[in-house]
C-alpha atoms as a PDB file:
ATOM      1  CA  UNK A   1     147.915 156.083  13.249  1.00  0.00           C
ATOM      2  CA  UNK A   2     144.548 155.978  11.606  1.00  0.00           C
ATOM      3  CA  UNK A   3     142.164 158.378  13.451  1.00  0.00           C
ATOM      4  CA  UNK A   4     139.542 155.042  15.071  1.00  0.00           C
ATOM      5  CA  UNK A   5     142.619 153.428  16.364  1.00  0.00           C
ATOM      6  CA  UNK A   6     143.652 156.829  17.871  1.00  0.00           C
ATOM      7  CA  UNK A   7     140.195 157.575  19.578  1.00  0.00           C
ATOM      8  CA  UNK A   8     139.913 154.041  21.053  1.00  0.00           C
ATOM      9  CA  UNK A   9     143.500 154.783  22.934  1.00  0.00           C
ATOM     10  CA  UNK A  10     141.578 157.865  24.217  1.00  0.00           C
ATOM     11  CA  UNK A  11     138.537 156.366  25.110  1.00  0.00           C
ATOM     12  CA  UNK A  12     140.807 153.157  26.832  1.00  0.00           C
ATOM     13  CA  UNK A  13     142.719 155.950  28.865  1.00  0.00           C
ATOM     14  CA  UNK A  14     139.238 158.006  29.655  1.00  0.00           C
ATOM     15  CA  UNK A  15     138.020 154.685  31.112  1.00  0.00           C
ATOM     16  CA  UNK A  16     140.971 153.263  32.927  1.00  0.00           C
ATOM     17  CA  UNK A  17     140.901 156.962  34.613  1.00  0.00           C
ATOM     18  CA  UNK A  18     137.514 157.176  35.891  1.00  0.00           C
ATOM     19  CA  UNK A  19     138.282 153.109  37.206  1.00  0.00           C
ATOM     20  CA  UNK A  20     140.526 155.208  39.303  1.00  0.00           C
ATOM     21  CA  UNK A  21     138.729 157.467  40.380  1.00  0.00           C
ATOM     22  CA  UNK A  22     136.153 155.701  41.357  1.00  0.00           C
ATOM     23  CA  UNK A  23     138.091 153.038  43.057  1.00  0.00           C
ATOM     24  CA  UNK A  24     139.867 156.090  45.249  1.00  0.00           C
ATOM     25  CA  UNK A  25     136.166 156.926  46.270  1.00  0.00           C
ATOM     26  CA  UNK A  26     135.144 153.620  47.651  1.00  0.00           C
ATOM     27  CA  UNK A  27     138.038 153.880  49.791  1.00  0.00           C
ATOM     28  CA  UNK A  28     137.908 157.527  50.763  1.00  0.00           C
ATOM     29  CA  UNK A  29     134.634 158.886  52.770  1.00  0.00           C
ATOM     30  CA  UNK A  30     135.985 161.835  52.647  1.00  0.00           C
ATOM     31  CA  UNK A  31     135.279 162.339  49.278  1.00  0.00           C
ATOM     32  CA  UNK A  32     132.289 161.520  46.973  1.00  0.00           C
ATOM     33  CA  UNK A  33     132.283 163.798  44.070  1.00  0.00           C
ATOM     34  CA  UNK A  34     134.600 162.516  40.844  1.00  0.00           C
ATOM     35  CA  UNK A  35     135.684 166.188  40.094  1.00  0.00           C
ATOM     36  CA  UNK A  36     136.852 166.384  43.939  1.00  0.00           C
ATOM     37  CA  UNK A  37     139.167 163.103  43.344  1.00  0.00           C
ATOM     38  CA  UNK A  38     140.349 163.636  40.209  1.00  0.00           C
ATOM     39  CA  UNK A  39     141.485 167.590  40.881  1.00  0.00           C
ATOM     40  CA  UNK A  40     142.750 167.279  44.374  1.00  0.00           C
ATOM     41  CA  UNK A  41     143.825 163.388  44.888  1.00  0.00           C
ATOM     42  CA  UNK A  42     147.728 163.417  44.555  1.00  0.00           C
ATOM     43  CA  UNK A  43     148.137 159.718  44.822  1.00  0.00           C
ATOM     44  CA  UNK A  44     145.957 159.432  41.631  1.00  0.00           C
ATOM     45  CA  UNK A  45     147.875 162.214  40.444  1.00  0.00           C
ATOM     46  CA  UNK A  46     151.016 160.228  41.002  1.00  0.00           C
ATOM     47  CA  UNK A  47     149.542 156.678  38.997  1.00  0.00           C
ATOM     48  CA  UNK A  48     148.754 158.676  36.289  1.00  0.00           C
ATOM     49  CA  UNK A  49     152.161 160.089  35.840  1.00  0.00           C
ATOM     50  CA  UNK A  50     153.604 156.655  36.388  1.00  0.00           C
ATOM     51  CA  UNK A  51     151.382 155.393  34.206  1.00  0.00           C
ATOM     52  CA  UNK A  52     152.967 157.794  31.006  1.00  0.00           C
ATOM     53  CA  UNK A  53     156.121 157.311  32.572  1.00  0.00           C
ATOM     54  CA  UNK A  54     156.263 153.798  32.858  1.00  0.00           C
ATOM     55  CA  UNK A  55     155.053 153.832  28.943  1.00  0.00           C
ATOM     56  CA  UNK A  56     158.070 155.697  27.868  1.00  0.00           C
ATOM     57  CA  UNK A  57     160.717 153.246  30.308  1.00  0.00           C
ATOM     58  CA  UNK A  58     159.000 150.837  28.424  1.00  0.00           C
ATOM     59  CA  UNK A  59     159.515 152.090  25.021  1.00  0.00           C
ATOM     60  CA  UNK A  60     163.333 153.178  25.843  1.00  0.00           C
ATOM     61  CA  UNK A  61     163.005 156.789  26.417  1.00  0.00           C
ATOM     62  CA  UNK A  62     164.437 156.635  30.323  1.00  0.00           C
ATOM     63  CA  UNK A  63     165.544 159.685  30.457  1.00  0.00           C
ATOM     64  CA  UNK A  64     162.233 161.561  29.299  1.00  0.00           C
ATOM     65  CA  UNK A  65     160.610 158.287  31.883  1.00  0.00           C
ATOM     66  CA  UNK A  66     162.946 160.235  34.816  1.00  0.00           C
ATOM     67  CA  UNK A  67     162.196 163.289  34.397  1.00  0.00           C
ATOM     68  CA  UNK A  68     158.490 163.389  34.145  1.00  0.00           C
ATOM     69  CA  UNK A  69     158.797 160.549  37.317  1.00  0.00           C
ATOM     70  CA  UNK A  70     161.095 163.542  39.284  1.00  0.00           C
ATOM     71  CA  UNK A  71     158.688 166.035  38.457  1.00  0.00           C
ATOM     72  CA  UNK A  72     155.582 164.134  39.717  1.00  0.00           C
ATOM     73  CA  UNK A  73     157.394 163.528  42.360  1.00  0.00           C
ATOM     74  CA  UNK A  74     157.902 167.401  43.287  1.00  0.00           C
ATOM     75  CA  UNK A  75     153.850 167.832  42.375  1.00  0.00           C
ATOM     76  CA  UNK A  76     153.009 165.153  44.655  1.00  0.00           C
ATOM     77  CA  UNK A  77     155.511 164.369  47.139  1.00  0.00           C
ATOM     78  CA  UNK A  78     155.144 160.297  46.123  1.00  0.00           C
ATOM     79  CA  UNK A  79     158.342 158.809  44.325  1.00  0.00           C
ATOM     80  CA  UNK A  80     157.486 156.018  41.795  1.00  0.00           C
ATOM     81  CA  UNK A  81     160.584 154.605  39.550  1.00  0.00           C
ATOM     82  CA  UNK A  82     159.535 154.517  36.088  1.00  0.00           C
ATOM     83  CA  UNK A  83     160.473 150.872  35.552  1.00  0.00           C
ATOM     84  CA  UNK A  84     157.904 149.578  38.784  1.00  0.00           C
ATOM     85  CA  UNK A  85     154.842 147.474  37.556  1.00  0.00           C
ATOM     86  CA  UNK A  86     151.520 148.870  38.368  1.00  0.00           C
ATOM     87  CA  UNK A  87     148.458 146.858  38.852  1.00  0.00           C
ATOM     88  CA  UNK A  88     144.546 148.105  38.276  1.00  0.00           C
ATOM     89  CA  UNK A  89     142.957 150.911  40.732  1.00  0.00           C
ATOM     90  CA  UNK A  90     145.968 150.981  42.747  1.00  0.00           C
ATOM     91  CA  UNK A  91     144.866 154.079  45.692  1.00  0.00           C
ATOM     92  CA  UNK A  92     147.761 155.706  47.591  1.00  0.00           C
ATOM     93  CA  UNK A  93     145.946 157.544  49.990  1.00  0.00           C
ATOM     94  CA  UNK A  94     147.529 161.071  51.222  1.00  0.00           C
ATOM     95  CA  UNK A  95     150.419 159.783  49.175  1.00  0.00           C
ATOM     96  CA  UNK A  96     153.297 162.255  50.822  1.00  0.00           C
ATOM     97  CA  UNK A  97     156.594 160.516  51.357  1.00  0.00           C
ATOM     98  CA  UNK A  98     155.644 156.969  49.751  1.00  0.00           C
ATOM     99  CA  UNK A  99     158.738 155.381  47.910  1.00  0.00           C
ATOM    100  CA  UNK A 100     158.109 152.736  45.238  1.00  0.00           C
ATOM    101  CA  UNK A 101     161.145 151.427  43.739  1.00  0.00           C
ATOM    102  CA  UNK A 102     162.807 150.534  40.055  1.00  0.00           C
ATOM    103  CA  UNK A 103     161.676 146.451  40.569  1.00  0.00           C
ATOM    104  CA  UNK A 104     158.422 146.701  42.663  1.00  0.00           C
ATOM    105  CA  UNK A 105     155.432 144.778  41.583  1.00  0.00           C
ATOM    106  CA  UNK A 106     152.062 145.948  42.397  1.00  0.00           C
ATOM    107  CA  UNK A 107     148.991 143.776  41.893  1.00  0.00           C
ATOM    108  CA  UNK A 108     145.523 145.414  41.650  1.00  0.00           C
ATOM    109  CA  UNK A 109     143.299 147.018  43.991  1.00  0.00           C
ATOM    110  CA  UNK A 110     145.933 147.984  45.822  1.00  0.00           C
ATOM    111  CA  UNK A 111     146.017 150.347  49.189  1.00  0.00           C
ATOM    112  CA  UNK A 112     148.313 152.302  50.333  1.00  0.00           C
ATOM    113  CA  UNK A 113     148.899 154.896  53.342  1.00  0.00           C
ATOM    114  CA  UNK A 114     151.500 157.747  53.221  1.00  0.00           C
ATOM    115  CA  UNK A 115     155.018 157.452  53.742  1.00  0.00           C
ATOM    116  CA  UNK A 116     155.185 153.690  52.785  1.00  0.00           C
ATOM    117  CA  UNK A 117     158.092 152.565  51.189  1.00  0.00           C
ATOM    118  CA  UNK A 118     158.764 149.495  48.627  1.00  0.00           C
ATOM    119  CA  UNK A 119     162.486 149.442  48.912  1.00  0.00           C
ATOM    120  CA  UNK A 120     165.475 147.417  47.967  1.00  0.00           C
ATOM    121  CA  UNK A 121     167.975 145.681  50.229  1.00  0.00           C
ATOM    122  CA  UNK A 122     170.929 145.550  47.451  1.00  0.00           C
ATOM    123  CA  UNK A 123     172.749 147.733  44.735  1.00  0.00           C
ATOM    124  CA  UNK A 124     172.404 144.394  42.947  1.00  0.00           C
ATOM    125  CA  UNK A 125     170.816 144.569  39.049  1.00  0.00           C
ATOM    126  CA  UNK A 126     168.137 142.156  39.923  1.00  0.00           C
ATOM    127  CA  UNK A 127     164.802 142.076  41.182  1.00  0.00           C
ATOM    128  CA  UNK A 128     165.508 143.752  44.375  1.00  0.00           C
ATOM    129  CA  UNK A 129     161.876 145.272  45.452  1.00  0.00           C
ATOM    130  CA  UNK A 130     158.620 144.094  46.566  1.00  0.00           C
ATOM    131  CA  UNK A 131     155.880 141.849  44.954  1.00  0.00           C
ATOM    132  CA  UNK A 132     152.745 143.475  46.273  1.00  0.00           C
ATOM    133  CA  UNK A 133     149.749 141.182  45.416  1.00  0.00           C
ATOM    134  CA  UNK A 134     146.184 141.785  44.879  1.00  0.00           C
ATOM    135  CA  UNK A 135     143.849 143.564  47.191  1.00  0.00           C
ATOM    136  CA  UNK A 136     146.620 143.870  49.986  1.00  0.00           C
ATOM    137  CA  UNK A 137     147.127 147.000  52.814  1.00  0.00           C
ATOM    138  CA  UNK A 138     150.020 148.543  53.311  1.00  0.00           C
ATOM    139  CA  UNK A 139     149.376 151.117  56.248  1.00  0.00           C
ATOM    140  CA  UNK A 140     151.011 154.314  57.125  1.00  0.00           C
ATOM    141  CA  UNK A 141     154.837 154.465  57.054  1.00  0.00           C
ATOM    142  CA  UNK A 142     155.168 150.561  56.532  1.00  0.00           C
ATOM    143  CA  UNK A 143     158.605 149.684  54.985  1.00  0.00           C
ATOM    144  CA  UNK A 144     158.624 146.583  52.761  1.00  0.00           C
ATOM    145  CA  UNK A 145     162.295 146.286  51.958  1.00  0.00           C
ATOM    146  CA  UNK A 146     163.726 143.639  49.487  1.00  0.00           C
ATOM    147  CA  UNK A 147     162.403 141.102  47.126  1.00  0.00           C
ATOM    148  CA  UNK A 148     160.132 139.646  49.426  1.00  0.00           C
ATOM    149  CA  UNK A 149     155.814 138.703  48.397  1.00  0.00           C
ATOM    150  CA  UNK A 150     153.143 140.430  50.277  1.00  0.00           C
ATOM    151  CA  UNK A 151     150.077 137.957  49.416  1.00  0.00           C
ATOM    152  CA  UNK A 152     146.533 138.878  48.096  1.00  0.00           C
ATOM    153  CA  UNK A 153     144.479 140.389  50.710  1.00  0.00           C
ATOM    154  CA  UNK A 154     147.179 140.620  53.312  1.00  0.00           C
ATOM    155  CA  UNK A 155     147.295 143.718  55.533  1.00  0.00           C
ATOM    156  CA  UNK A 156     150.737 145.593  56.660  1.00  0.00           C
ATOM    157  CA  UNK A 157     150.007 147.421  59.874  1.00  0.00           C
ATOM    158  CA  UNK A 158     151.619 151.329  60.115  1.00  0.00           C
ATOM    159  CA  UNK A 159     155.306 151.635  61.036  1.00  0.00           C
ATOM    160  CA  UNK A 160     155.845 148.103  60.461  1.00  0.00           C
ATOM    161  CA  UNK A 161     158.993 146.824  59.135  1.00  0.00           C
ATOM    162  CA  UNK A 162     158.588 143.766  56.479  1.00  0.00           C
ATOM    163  CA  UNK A 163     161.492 141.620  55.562  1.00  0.00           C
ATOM    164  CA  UNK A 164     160.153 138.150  54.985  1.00  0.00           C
ATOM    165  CA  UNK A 165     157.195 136.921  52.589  1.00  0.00           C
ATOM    166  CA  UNK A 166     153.620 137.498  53.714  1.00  0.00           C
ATOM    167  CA  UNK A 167     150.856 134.995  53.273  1.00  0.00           C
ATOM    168  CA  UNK A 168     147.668 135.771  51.643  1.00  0.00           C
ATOM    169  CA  UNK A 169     145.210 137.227  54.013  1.00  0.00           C
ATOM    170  CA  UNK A 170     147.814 137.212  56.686  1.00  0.00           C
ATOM    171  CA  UNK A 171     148.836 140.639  58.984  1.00  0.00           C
ATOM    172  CA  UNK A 172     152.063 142.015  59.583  1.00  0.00           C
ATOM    173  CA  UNK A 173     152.520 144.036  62.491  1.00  0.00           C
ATOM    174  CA  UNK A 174     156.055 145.591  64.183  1.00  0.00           C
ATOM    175  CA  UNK A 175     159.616 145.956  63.567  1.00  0.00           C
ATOM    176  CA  UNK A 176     160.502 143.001  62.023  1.00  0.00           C
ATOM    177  CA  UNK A 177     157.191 142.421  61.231  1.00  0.00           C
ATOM    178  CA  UNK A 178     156.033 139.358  62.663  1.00  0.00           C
ATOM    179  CA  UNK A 179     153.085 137.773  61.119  1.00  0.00           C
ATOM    180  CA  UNK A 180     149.474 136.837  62.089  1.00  0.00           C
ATOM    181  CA  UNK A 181     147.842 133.969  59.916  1.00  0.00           C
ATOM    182  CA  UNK A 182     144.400 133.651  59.170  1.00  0.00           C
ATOM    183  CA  UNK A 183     140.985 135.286  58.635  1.00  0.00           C
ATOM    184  CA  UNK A 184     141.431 138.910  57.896  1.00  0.00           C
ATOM    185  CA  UNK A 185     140.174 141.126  61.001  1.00  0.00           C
ATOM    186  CA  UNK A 186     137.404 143.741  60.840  1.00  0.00           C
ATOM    187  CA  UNK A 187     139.048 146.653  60.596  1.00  0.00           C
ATOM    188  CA  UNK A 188     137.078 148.436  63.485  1.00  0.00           C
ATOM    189  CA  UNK A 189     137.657 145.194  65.806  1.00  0.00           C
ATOM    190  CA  UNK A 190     141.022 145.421  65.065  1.00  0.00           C
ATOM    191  CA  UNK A 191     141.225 148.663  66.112  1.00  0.00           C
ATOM    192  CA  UNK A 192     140.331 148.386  69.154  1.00  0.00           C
ATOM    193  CA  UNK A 193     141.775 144.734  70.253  1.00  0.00           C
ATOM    194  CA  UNK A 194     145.356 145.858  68.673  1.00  0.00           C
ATOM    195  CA  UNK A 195     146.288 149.439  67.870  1.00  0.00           C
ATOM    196  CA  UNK A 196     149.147 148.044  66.316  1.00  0.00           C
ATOM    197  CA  UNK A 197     146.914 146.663  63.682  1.00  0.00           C
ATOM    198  CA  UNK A 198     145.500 150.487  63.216  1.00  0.00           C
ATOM    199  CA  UNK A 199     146.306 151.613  59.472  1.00  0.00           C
END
């Protein structure tokens, strides 16, 4: 690989990384320095890996892909198959305990609470995870189990179970998850009309 072509991969990777970090500190205030995010985030820690790891599913080198996923997974505590599709400035915040499985789709601008899980429903070879789309919630031990859509800008509330599609800019709240249509709430009104609704 001629040595331009080689530094603009570099400089494409040093980019797409400080996108991420910078996307994990507009959503966490309790961080503002880069250095701070970059050293001691574990969900960004986890992307990254998943982001090499993905690369070498890709390219047909699965078992080197499972390894380096199993060993980001020990680092960070968050479990990402290889073979999942990851979006832009995806931000798994705390991270420990989230599950995102072999099929899962993941638009960007993506958040995420720990423990959630994007999980399968059958041992079936086929698309069998989660279509997360753009700019959607998914709060604190939510499970999103088969291959069901969560739309753009929807919200999952914590501890919710989802089994059935979810419209753009709709919420999800309880086990099933039933869902609320409409305008998406301010987060502090929300809070307080609906603590099911807190993420």
């Amino acid at each position: 690989m001629p040595l331009r072509d080689l530094l603009g991969r570099v400089d494409a990777v040093r980019a797409r990384m400080i996108e991420d970090v910078d996307a994990a500190i507009d959503r966490d205030p309790a961080t503002d320095s880069r250095l701070e995010m970059a050293l001691a985030s574990p969900g960004l820690h986890a992307v990254w890996a998943h982001r090499v790891s993905h690369a070498l599913w890709t390219r047909g080198s699965r078992l080197s892909a499972r390894l380096l996923s199993q060993a980001s997974r020990a680092a960070t505590g968050i479990e990402i198959h290889p073979g999942a599709q990851i979006g832009r400035r995806l931000f798994i915040d705390h991270g420990m305990g989230v599950v995102i499985g072999e099929t899962a789709e993941i638009g960007d601008d993506v958040m995420m609470y720990h423990a959630v899980t994007l999980g399968g429903r059958t041992n079936a070879r086929v698309k069998r995870h989660p279509t997360i789309e753009d700019g959607a919630v998914l709060g604190a031990g939510a499970r999103v189990l088969g291959p069901i859509t969560i739309g753009a800008e929807a919200q999952v509330g914590a501890n919710a179970v989802v089994v059935k599609d979810v419209p753009d800019g709709a919420t999800a709240v309880g086990v099933p998850a039933s869902t609320r249509a409409g305008v998406k709430p301010d987060p502090t009104d929300a809070m307080f009309a609906d603590p099911a609704l807190w993420i």
